[in-house]
C-alpha atoms as a PDB file:
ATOM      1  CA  UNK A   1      -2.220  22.709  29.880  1.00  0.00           C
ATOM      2  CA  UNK A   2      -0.091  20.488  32.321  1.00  0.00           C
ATOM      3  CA  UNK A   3       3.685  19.937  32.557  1.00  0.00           C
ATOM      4  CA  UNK A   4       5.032  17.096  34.021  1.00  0.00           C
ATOM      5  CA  UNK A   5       4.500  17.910  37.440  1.00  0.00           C
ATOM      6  CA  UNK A   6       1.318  18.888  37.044  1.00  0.00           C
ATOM      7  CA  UNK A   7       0.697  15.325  35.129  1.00  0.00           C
ATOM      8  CA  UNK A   8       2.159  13.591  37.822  1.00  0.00           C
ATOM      9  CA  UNK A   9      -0.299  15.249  40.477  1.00  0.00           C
ATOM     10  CA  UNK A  10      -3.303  14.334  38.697  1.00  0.00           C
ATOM     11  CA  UNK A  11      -2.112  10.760  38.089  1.00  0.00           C
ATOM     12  CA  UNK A  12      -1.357  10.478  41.779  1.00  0.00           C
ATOM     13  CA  UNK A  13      -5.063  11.638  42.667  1.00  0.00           C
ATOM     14  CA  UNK A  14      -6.483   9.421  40.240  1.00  0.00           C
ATOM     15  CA  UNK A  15      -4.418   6.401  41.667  1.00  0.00           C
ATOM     16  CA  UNK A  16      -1.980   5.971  38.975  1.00  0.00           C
ATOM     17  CA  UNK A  17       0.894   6.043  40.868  1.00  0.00           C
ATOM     18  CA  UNK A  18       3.979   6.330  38.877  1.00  0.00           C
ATOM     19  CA  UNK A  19       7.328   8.446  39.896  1.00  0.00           C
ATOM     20  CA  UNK A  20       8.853  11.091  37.675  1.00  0.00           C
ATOM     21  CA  UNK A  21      11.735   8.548  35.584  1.00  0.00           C
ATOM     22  CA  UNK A  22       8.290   6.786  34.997  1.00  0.00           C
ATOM     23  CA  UNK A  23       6.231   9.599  33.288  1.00  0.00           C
ATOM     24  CA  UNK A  24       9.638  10.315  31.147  1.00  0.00           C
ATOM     25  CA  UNK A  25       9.643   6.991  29.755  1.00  0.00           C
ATOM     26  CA  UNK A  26       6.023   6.569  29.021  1.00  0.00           C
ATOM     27  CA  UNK A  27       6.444   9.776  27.175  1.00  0.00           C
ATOM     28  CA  UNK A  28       9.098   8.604  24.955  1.00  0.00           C
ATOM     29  CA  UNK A  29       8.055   5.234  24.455  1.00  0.00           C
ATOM     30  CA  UNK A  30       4.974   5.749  23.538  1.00  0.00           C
ATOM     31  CA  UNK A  31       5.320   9.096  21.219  1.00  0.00           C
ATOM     32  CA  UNK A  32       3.516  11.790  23.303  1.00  0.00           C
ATOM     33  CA  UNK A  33       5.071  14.810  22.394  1.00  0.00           C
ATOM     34  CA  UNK A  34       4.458  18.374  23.942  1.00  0.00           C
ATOM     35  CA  UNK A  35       2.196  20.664  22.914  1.00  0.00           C
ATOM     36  CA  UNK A  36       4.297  23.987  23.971  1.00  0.00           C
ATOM     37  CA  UNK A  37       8.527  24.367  25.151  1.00  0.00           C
ATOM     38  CA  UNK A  38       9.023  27.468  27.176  1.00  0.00           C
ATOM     39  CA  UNK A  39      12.155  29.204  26.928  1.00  0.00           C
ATOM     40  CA  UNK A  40      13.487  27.470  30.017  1.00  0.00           C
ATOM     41  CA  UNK A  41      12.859  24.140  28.299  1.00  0.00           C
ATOM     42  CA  UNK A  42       9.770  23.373  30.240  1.00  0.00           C
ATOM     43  CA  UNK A  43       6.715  21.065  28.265  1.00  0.00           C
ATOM     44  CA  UNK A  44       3.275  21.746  28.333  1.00  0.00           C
ATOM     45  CA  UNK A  45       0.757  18.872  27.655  1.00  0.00           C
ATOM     46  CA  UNK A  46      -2.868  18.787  26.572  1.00  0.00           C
ATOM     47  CA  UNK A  47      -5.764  17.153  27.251  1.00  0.00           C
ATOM     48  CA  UNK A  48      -5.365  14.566  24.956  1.00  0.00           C
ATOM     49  CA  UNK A  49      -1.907  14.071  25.887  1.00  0.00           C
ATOM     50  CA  UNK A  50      -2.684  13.167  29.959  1.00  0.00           C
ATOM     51  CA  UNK A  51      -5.400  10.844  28.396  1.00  0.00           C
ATOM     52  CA  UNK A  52      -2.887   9.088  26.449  1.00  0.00           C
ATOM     53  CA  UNK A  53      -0.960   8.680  29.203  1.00  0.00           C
ATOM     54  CA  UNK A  54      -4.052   7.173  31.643  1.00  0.00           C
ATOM     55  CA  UNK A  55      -4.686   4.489  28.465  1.00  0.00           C
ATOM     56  CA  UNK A  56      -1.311   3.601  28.235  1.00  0.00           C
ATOM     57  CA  UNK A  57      -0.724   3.056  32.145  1.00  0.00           C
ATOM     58  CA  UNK A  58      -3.839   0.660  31.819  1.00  0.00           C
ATOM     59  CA  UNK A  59      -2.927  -0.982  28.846  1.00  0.00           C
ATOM     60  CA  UNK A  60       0.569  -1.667  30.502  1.00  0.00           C
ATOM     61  CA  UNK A  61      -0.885  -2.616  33.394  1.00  0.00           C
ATOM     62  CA  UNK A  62      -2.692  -5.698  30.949  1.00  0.00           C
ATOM     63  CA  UNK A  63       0.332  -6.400  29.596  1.00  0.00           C
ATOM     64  CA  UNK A  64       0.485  -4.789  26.176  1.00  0.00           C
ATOM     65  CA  UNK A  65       3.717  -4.382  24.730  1.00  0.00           C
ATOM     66  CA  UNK A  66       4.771  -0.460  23.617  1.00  0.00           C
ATOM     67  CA  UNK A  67       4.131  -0.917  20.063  1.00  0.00           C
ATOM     68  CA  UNK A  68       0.446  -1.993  20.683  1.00  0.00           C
ATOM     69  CA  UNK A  69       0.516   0.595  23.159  1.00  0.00           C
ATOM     70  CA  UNK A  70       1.171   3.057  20.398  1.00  0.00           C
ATOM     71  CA  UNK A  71      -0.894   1.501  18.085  1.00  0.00           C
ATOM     72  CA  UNK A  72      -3.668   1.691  20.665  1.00  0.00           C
ATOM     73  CA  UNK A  73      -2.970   5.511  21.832  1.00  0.00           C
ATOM     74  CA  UNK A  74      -2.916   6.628  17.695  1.00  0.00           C
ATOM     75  CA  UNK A  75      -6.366   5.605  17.728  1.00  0.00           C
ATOM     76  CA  UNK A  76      -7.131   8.525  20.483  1.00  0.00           C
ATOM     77  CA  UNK A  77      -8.906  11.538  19.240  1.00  0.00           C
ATOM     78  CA  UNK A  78     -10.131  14.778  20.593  1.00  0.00           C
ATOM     79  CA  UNK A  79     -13.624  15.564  21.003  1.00  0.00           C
ATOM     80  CA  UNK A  80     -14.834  19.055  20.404  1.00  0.00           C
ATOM     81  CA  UNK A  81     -17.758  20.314  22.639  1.00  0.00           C
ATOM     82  CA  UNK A  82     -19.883  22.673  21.033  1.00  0.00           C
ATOM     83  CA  UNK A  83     -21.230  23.930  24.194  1.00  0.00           C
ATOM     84  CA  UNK A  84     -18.085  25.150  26.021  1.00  0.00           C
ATOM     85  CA  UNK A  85     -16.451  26.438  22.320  1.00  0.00           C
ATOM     86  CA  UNK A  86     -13.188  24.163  23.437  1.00  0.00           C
ATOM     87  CA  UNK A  87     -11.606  21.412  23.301  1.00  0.00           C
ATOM     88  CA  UNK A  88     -12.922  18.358  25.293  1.00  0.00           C
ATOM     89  CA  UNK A  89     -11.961  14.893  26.829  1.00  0.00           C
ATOM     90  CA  UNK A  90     -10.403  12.964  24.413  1.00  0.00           C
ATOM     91  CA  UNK A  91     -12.600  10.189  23.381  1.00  0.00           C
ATOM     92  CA  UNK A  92     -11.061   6.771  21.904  1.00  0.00           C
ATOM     93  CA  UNK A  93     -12.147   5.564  18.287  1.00  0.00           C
ATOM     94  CA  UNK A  94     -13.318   2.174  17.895  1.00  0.00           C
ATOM     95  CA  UNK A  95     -11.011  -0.489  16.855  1.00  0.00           C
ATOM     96  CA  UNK A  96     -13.128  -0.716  13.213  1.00  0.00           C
ATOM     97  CA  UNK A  97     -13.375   2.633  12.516  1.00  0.00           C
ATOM     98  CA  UNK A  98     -15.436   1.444   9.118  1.00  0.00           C
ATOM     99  CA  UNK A  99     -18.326   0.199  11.206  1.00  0.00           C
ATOM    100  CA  UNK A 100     -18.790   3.843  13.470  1.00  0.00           C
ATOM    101  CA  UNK A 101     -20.744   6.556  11.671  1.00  0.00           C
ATOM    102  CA  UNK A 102     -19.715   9.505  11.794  1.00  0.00           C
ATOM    103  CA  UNK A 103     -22.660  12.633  10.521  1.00  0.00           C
ATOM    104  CA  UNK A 104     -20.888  15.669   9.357  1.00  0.00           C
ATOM    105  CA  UNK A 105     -23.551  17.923  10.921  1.00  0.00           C
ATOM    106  CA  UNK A 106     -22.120  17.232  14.223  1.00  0.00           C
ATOM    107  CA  UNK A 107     -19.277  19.369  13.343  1.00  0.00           C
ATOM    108  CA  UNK A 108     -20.680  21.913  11.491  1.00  0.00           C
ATOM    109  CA  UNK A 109     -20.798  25.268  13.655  1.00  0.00           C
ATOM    110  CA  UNK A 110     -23.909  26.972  14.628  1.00  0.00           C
ATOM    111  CA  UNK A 111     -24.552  30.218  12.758  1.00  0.00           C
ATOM    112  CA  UNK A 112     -24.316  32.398  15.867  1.00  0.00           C
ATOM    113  CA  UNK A 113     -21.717  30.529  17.753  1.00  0.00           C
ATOM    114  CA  UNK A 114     -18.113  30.094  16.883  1.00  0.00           C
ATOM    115  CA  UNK A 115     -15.414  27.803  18.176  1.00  0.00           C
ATOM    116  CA  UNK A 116     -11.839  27.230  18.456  1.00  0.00           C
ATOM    117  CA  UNK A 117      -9.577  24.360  18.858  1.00  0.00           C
ATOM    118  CA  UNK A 118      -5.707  23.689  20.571  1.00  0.00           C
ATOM    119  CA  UNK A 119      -4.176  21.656  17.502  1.00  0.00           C
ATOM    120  CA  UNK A 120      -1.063  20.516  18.642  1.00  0.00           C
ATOM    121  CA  UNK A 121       1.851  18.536  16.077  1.00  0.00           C
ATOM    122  CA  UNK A 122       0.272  15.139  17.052  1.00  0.00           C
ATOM    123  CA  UNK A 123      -3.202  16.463  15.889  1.00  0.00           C
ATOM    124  CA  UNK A 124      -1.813  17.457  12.690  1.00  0.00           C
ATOM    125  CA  UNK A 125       0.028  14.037  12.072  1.00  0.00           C
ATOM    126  CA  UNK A 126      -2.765  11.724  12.958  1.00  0.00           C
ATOM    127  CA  UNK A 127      -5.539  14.179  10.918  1.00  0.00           C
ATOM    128  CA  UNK A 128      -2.161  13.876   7.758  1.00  0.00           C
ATOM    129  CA  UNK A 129      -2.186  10.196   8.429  1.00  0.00           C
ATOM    130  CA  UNK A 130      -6.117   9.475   8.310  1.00  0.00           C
ATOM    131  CA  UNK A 131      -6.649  11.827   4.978  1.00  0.00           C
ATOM    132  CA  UNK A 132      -3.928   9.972   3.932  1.00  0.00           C
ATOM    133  CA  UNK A 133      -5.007   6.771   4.612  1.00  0.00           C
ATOM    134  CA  UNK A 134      -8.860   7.459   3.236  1.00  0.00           C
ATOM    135  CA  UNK A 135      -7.337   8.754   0.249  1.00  0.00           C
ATOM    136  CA  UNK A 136      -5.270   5.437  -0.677  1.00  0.00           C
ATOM    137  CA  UNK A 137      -8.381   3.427   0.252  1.00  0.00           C
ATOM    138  CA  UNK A 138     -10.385   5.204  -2.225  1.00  0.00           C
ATOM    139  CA  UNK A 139      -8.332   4.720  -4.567  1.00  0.00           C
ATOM    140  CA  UNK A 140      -7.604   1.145  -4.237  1.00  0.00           C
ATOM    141  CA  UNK A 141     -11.038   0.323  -3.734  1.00  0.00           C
ATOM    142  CA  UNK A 142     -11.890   2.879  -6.659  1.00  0.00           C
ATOM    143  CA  UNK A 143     -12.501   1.712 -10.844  1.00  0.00           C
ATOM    144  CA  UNK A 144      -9.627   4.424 -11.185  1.00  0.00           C
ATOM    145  CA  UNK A 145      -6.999   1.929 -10.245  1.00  0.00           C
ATOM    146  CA  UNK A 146      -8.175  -0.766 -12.369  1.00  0.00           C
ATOM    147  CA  UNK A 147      -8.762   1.994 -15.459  1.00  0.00           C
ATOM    148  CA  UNK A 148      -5.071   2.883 -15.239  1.00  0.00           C
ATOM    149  CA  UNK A 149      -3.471  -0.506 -14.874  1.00  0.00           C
ATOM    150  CA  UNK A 150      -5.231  -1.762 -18.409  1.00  0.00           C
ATOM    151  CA  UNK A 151      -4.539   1.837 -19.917  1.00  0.00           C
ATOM    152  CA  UNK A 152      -0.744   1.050 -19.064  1.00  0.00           C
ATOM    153  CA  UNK A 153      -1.151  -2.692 -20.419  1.00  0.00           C
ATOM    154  CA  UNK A 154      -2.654  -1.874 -23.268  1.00  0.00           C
ATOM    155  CA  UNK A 155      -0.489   1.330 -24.317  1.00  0.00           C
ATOM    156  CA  UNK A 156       2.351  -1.192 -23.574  1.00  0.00           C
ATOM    157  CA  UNK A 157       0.029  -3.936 -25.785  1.00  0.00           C
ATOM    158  CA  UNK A 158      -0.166  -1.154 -28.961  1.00  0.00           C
ATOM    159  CA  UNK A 159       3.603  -0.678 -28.990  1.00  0.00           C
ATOM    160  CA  UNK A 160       4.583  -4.284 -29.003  1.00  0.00           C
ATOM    161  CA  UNK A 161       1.881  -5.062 -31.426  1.00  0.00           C
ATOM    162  CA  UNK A 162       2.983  -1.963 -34.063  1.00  0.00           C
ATOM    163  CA  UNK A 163       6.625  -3.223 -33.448  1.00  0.00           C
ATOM    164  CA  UNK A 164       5.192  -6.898 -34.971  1.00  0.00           C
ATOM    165  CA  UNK A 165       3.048  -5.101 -37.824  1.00  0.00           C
ATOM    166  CA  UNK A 166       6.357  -3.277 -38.797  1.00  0.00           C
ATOM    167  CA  UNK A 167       8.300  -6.352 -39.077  1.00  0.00           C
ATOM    168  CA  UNK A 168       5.925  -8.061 -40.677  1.00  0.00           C
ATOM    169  CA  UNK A 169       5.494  -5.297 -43.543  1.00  0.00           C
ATOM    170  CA  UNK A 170       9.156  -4.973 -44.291  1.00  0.00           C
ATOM    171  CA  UNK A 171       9.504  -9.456 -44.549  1.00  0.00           C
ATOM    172  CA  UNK A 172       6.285  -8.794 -46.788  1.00  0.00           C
ATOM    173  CA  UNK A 173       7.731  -5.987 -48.877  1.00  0.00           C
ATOM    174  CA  UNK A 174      10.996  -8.506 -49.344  1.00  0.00           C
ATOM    175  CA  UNK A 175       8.659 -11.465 -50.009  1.00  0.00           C
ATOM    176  CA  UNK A 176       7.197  -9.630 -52.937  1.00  0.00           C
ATOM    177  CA  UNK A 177      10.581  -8.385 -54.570  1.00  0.00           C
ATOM    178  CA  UNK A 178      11.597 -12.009 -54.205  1.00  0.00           C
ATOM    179  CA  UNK A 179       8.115 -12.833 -55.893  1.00  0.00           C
ATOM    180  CA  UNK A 180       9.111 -10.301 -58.479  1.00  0.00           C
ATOM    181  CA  UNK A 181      12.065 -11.744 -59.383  1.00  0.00           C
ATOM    182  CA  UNK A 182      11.398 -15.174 -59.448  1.00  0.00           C
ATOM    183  CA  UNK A 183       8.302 -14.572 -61.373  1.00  0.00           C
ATOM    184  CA  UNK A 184      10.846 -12.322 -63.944  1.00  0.00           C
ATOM    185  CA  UNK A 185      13.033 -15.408 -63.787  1.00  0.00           C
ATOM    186  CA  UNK A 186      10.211 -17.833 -64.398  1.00  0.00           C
ATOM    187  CA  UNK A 187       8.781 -16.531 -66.916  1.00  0.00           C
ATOM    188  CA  UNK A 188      12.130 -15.957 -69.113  1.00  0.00           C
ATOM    189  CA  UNK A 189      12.751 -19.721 -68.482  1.00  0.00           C
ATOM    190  CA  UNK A 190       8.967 -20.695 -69.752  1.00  0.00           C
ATOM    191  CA  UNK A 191       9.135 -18.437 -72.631  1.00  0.00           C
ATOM    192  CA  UNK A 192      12.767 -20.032 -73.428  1.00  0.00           C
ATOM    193  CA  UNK A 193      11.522 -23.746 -73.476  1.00  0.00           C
ATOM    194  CA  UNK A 194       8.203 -22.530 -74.842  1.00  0.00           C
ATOM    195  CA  UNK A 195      10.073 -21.259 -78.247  1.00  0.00           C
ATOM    196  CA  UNK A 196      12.931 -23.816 -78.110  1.00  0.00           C
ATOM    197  CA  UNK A 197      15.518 -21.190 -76.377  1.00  0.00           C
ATOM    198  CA  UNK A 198      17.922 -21.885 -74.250  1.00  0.00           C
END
């Protein structure tokens, strides 16, 4: 775990120089959050986080703007290393994640070996975001969607089309009374003439 001291120190030996007001701002702009707050206030930083913050000095340094910045740095995930049982350099994802293939097996833990991993609130958010995100692409790449749209249309379709049968029973049942009655009418007329009655 770093704080920002300790983050500053590693930047400076890696030749990142940037000053404290610096670090502060990168960490707000770009939505790297702590991973602990002692009771003195003092933040604690990952792995991942000091990472982030190397990609984003670079990607400044090229000229992105902060939003691509963040953009970029969302794309950032740790990497666990089975051998050591912790967690690892971060390692970026590729800008189309659909084209990388990713075998389950690689996570799976060895029967005799067990491992643990620092999750911190970011973790949790981007891991949210990407079930998420799978879960509305299966669906709107899914039959499901389709399925549900013509069950609405056509539940919608049955109601409008029993509303027209109904109407068009009742003008039917008044058509034939009409019939009825002109046909009672008629025929008292035709009889009439028939036997010279008026």
């Amino acid at each position: 775990m770093f704080n920002r001291d300790s983050i500053l120190k590693s930047l400076n030996a890696e030749n990142y120089y940037i000053d404290k007001h610096s670090l502060d701002l990168f960490l707000a702009d770009w939505k790297i959050e702590s991973i602990y707050e002692d009771e003195s206030g003092l933040e604690f930083y990952d792995d991942l986080a000091l990472c982030k913050i190397k990609k984003g000095i670079s990607l400044k340094a090229q000229g992105y703007s902060d939003e691509q910045i963040v953009t970029k740095l969302k794309r950032i995930e740790p990497k666990v290393d089975k051998s050591s049982d912790e967690v690892a350099t971060p390692v970026v994802v590729a800008e189309h994640a659909d084209e990388q293939k990713v075998e389950v097996t690689d996570l799976t833990p060895v029967a005799d070996k067990s491992f643990t991993l620092d999750v911190s609130s970011q973790t949790l958010q981007m891991l949210a975001e990407a079930v998420a995100k799978k879960i509305s692409d299966d669906i709107k790449n899914s039959d499901m969607a389709l399925k549900l749209i013509e069950a609405g249309g056509y539940k919608r379709d049955n109601e409008i089309m029993a509303k027209q049968i109904k109407e068009l029973l009742e003008h039917n049942q008044e058509l034939s009374s009409r019939i009825e009655l002109l046909e009672s009418q008629h025929t008292k007329n035709f009889w009439g003439k028939f036997w010279g009655k008026k």
